[in-house]
N, C-alpha and C. Protein backbone atom coordinates (compact mmCIF):
# COMPACT_ATOMS: atom_id res chain seq x y z
N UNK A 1 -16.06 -106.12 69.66
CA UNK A 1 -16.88 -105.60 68.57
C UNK A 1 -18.35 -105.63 69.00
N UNK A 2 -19.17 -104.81 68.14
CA UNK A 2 -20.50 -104.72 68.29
C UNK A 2 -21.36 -104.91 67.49
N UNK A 3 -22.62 -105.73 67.52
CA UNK A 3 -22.96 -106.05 66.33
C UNK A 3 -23.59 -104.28 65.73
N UNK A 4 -23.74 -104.67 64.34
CA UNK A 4 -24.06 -102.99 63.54
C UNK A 4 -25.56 -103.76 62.86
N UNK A 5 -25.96 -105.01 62.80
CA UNK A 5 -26.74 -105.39 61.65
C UNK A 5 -27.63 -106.54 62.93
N UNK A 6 -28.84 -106.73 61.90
CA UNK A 6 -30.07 -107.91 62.93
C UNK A 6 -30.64 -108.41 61.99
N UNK A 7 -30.75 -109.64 62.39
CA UNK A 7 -31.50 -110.65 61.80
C UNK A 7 -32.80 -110.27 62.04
N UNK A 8 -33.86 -110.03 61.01
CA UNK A 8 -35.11 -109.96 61.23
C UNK A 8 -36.20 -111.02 60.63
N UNK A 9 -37.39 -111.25 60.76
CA UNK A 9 -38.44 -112.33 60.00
C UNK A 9 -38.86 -111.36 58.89
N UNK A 10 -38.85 -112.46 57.88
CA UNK A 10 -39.51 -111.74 56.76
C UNK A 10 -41.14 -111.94 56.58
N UNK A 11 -41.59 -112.24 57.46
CA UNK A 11 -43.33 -112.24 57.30
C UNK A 11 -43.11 -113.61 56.80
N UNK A 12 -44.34 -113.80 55.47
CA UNK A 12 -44.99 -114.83 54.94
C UNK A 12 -43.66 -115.27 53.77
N UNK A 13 -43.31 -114.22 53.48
CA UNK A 13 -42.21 -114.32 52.45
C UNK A 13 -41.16 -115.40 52.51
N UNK A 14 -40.48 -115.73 51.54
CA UNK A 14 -39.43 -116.78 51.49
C UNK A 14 -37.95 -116.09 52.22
N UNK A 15 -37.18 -116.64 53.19
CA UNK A 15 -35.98 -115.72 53.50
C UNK A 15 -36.00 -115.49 54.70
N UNK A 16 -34.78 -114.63 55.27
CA UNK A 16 -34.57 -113.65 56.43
C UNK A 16 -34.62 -112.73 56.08
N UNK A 17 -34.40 -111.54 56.55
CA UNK A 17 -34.36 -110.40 56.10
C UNK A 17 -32.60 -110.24 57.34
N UNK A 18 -32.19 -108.74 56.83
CA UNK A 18 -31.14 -108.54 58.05
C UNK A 18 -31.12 -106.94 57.49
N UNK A 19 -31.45 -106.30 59.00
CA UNK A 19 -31.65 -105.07 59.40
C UNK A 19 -30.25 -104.30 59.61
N UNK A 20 -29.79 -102.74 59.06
CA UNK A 20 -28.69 -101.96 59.67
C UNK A 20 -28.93 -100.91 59.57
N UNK A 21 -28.73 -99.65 60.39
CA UNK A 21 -29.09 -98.66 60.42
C UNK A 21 -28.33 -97.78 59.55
N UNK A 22 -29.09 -96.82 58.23
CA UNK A 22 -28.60 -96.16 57.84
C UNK A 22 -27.90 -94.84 58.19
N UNK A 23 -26.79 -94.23 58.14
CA UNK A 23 -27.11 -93.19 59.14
C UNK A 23 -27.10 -91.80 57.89
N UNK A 24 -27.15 -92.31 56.86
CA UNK A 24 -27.30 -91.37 55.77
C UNK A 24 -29.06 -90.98 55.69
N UNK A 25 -29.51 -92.05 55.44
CA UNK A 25 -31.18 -91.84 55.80
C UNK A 25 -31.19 -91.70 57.22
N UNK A 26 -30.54 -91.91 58.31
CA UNK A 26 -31.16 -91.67 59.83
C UNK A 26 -32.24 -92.78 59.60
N UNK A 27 -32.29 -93.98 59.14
CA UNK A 27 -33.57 -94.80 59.25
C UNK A 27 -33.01 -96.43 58.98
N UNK A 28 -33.97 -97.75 59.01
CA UNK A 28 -33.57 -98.65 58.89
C UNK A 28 -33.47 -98.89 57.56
N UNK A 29 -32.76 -99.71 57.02
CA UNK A 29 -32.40 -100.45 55.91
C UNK A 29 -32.85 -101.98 55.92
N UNK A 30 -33.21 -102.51 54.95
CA UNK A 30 -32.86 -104.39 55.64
C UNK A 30 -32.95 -104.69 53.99
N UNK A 31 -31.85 -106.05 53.96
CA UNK A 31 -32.05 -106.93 52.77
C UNK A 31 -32.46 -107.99 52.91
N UNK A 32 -33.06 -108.84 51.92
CA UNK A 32 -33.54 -110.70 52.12
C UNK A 32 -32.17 -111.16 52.00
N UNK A 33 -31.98 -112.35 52.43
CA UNK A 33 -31.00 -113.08 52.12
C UNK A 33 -31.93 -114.46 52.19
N UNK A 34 -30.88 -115.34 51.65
CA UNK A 34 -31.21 -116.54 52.08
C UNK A 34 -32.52 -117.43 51.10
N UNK A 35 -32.67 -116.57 49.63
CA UNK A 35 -33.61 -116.64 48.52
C UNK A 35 -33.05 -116.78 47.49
N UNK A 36 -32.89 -117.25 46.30
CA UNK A 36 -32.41 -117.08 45.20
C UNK A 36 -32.26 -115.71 44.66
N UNK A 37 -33.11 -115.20 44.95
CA UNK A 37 -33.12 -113.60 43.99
C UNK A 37 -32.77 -112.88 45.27
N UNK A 38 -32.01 -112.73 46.66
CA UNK A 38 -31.64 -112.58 47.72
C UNK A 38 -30.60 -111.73 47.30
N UNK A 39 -30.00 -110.98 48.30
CA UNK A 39 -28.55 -110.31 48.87
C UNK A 39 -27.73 -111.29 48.86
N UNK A 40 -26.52 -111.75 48.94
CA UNK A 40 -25.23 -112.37 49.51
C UNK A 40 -25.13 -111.36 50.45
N UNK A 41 -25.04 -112.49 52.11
CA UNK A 41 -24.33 -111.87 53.04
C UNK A 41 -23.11 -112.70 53.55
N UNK A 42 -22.48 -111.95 53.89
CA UNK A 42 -21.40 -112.82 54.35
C UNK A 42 -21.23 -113.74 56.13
N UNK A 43 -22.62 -113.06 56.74
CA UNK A 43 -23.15 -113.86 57.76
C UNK A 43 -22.41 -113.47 59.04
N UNK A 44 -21.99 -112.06 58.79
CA UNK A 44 -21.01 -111.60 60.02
C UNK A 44 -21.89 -110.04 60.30
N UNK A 45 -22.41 -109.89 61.41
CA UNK A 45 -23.08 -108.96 61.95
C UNK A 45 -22.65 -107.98 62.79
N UNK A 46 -21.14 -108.06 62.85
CA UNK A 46 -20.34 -107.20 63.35
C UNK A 46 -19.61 -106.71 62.25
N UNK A 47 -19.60 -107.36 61.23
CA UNK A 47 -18.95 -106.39 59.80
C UNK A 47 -19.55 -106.99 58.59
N UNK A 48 -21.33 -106.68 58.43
CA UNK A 48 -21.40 -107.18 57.68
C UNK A 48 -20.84 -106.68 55.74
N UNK A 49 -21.26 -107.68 55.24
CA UNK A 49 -21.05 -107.08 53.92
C UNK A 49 -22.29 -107.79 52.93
N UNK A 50 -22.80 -107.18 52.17
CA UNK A 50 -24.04 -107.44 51.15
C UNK A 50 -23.36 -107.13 49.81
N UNK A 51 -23.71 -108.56 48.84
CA UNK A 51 -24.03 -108.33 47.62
C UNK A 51 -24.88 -108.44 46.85
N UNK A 52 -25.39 -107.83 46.20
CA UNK A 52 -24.89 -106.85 45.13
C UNK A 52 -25.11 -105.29 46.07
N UNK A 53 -24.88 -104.11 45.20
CA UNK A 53 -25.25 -102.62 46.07
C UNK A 53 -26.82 -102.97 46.82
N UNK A 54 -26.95 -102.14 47.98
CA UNK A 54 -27.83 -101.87 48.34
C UNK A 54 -29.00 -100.57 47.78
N UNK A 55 -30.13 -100.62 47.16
CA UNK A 55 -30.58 -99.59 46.17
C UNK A 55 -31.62 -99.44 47.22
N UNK A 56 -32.18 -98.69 47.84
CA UNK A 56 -33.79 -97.94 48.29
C UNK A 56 -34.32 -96.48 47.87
N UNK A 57 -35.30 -96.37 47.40
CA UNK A 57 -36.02 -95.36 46.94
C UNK A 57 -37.44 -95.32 47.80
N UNK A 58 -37.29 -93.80 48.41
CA UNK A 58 -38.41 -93.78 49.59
C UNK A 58 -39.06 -92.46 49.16
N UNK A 59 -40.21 -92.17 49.27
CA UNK A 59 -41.09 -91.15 49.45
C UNK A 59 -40.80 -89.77 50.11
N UNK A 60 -40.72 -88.66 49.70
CA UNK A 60 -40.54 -87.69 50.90
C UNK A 60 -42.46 -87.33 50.86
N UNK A 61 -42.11 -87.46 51.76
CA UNK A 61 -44.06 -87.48 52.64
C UNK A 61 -44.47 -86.06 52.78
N UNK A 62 -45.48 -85.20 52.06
CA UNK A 62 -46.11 -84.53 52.16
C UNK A 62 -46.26 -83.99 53.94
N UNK A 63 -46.58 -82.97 54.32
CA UNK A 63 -46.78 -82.24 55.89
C UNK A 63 -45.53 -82.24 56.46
N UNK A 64 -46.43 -81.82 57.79
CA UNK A 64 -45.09 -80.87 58.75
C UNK A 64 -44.52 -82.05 59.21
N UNK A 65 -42.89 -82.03 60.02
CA UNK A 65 -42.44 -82.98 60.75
C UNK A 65 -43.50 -83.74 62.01
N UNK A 66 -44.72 -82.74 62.71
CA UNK A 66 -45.36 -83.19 63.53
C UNK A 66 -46.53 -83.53 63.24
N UNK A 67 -46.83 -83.65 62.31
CA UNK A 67 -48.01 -84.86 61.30
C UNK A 67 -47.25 -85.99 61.30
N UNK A 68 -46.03 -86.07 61.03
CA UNK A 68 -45.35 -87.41 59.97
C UNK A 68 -44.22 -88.06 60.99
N UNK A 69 -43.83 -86.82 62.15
CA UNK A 69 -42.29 -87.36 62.60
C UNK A 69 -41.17 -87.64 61.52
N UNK A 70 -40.33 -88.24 61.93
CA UNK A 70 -39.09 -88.80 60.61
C UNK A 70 -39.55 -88.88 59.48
N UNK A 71 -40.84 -89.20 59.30
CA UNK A 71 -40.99 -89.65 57.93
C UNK A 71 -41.24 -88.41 56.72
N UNK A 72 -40.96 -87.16 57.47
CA UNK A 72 -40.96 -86.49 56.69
C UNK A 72 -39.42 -85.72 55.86
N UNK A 73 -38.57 -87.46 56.32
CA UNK A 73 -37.23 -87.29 55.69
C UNK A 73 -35.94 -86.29 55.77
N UNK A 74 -35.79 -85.66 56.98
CA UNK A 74 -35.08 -84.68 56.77
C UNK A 74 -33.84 -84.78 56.46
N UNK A 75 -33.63 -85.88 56.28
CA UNK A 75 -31.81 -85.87 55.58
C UNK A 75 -32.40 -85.85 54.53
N UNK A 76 -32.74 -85.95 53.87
CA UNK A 76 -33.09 -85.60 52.33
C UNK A 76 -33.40 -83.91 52.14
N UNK A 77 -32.71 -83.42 52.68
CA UNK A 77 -33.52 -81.73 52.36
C UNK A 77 -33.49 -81.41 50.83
N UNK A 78 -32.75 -81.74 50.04
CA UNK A 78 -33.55 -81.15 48.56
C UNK A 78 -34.18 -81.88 47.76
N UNK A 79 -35.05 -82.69 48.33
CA UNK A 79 -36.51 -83.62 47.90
C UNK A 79 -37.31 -82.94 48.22
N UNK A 80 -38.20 -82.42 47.65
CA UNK A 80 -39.20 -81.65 47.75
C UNK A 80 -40.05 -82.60 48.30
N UNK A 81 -41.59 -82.32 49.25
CA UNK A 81 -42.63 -83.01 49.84
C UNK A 81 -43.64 -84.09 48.53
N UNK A 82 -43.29 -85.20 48.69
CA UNK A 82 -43.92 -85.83 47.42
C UNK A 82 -42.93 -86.61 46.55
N UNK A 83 -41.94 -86.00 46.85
CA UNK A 83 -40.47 -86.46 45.51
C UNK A 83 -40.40 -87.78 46.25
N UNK A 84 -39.04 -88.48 45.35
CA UNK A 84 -38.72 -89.47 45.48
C UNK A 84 -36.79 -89.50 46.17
N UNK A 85 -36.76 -90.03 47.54
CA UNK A 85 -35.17 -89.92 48.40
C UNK A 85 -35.01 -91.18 47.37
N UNK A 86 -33.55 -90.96 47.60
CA UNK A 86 -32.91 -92.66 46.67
C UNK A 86 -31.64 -92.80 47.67
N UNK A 87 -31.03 -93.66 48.62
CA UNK A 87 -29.92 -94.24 48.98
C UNK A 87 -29.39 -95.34 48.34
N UNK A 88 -28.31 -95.22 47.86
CA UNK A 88 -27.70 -96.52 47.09
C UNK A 88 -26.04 -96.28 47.79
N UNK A 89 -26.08 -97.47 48.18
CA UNK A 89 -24.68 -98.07 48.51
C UNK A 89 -23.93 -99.48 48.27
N UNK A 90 -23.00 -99.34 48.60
CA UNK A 90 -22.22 -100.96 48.78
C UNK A 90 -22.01 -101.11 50.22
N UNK A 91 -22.23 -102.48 50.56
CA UNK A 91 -22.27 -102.36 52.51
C UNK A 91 -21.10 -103.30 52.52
N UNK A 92 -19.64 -102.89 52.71
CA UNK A 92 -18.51 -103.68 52.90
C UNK A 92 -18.06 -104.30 54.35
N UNK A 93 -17.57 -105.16 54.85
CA UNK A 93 -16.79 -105.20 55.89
C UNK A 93 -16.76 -104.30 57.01
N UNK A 94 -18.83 -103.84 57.42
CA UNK A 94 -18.91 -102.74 58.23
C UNK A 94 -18.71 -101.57 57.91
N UNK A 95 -18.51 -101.58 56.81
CA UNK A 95 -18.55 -99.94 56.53
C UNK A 95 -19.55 -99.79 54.80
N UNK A 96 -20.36 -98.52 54.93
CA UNK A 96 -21.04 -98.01 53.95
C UNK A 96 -21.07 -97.05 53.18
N UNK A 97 -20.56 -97.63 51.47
CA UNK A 97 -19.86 -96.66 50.92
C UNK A 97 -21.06 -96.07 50.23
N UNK A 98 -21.57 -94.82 50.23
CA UNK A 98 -22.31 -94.02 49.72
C UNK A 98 -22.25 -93.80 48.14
N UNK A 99 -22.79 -94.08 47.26
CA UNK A 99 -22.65 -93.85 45.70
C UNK A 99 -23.17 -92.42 45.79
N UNK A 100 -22.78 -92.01 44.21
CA UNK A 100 -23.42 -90.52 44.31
C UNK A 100 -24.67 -90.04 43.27
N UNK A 101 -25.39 -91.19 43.50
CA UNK A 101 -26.77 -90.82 43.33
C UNK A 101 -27.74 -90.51 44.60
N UNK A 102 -27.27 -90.99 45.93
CA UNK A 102 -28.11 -90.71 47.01
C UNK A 102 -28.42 -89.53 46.94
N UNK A 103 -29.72 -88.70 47.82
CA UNK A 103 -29.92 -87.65 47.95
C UNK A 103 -29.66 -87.04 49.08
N UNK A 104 -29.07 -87.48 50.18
CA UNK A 104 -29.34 -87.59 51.31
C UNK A 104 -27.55 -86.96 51.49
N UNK A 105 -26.79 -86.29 52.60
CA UNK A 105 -25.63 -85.15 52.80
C UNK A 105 -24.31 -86.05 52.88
N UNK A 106 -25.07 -87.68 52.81
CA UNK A 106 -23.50 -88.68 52.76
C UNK A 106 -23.26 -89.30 51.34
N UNK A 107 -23.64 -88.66 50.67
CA UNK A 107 -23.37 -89.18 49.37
C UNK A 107 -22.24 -88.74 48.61
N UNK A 108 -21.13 -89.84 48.16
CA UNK A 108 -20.06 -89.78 47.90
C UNK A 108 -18.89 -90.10 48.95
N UNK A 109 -19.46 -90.18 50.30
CA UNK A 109 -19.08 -90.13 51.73
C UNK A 109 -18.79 -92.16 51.72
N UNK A 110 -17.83 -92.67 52.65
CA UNK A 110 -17.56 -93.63 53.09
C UNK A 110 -17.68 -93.94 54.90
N UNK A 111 -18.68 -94.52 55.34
CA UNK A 111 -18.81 -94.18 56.78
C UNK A 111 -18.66 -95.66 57.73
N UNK A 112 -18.22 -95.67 58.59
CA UNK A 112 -18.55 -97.12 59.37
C UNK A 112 -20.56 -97.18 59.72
N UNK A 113 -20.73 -98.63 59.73
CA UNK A 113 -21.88 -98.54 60.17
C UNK A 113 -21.74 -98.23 61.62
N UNK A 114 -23.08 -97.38 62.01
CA UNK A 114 -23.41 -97.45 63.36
C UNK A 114 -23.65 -98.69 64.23
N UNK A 115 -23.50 -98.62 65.47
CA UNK A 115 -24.31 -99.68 66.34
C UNK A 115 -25.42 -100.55 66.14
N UNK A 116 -26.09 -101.21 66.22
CA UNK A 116 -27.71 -101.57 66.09
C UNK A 116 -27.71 -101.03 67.15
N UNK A 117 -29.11 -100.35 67.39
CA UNK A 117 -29.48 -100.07 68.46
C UNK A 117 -31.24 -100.61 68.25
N UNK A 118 -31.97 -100.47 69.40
CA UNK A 118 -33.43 -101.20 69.42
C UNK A 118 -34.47 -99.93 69.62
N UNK A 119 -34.05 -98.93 69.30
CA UNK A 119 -35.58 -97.61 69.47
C UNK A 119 -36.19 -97.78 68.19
């Protein structure tokens, strides 16, 4: 197996954080754990699983892709420049089940997580 998820520092903040790549956003994800008001993880980074759902709401960024790069969201294509992307999932036993409020082309979709990778 391979790990899909990373332990990251949470700054000044109370916690860890732990990083997995969305591949519905094409971008990172991370939850706190390890806080009272925290995620439950189950502490396995080759399949992890988080409770409660995972909820993020991100910006679609105004300008061209070569002002902004990624951040001008392109899995989100029907967010207009300015709107608001939303990914919400449940992260099970390595795999990420897409709810169908996301905006993004995996929504409703059930996918394994990807690899971690370090770019």
């Amino acid at each position: 197996m391979v790990d899909v998820a990373k332990f990251a520092d949470n700054g000044a903040a109370p916690g860890r954080r732990v990083h997995f790549h969305c591949p519905g956003c094409d971008d990172v994800h991370g939850v706190v754990i390890e806080t009272l008001d925290g995620w439950g993880f189950n502490g396995d980074l080759e399949r992890p699983t988080f409770t409660p759902s995972v909820l993020v709401h991100m910006t679609k960024w105004h300008g061209t892709f070569e002002e902004y790069g990624k951040w001008t969201r392109p899995t989100h294509p029907n967010v207009e420049p300015g709107g608001e992307c939303t990914c919400h999932s449940f992260v099970t036993d390595g795999r990420i089940q897409f709810l169908g409020d996301c905006t993004h082309a995996l929504a409703g979709q059930t996918v394994d997580l990807p690899p971690w990778r370090e770019d």
